[in-house]
Protein backbone atom coordinates (compact mmCIF):
# COMPACT_ATOMS: atom_id res chain seq x y z
CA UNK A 1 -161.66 -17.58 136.03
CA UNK A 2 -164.82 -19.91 136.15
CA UNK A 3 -166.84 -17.07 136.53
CA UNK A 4 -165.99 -15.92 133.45
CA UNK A 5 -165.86 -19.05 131.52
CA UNK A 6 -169.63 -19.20 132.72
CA UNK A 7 -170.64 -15.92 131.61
CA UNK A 8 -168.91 -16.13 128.38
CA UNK A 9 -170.96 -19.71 127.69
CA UNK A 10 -174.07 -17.84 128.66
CA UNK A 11 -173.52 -15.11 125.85
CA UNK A 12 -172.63 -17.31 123.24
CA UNK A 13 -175.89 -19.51 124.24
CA UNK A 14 -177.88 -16.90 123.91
CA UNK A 15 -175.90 -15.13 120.94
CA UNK A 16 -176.33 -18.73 118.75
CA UNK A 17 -179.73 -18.71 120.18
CA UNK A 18 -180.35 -15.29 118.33
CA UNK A 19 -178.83 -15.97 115.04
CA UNK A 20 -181.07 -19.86 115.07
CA UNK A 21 -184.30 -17.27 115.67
CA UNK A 22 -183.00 -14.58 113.20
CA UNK A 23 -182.76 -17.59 110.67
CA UNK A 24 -185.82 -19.88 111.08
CA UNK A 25 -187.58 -16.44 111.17
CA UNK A 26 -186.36 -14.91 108.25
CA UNK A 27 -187.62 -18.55 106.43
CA UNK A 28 -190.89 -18.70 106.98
CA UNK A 29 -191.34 -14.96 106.44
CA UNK A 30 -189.93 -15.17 103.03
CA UNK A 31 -192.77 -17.02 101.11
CA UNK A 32 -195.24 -15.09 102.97
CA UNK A 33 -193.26 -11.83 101.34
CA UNK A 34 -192.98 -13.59 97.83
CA UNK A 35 -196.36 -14.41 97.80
CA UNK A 36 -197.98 -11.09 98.60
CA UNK A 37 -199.62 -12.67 101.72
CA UNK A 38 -197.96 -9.55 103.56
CA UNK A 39 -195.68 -6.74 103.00
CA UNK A 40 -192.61 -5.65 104.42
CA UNK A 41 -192.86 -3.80 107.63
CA UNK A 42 -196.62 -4.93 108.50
CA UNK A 43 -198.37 -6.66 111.24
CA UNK A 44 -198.05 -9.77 109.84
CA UNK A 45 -194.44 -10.24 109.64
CA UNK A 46 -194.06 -8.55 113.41
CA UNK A 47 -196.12 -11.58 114.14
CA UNK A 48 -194.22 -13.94 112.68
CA UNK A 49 -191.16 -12.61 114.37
CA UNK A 50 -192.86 -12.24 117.37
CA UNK A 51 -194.35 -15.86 118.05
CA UNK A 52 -190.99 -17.78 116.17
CA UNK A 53 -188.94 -15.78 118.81
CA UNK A 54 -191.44 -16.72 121.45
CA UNK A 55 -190.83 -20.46 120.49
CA UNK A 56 -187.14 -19.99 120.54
CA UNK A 57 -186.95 -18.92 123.98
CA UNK A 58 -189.46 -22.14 125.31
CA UNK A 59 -186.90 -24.23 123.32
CA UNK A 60 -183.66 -22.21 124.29
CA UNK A 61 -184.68 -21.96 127.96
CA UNK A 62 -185.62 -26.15 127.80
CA UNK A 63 -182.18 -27.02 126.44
CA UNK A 64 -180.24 -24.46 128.64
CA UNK A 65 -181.89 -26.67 131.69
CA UNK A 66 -180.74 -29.36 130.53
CA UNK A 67 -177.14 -28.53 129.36
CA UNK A 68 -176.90 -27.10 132.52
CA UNK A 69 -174.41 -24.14 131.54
């Protein structure tokens, strides 16, 4: 039964994890859309996904040490 306790924390971690990315992401891509910087579907908002998601898994991997799941 620990087992699975375990595995279900580790999929809700990461699950939360993916919706805090999703979020901060979709925020700081929406005045770049709303001010023309970029449009939808173009390099510059796969960047934007790319490097906030590659922040959230320094940050998710940092707190996971220390929580200690």
């Amino acid at each position: 039964m620990e087992k699975t306790n375990q595995k279900f924390k580790i999929i809700l971690y990461i699950s939360v994890w993916v919706i805090i990315w999703g979020s901060i992401a979709s925020l700081i891509d929406l005045p770049f859309l709303k001010n023309g910087i970029y449009s939808e579907g173009d390099l510059g908002q796969y960047v934007t996904f790319s490097l906030t998601a590659m922040i959230a898994i320094i940050f998710s991997k940092k707190i996971f040490n220390k929580i200690n799941l």
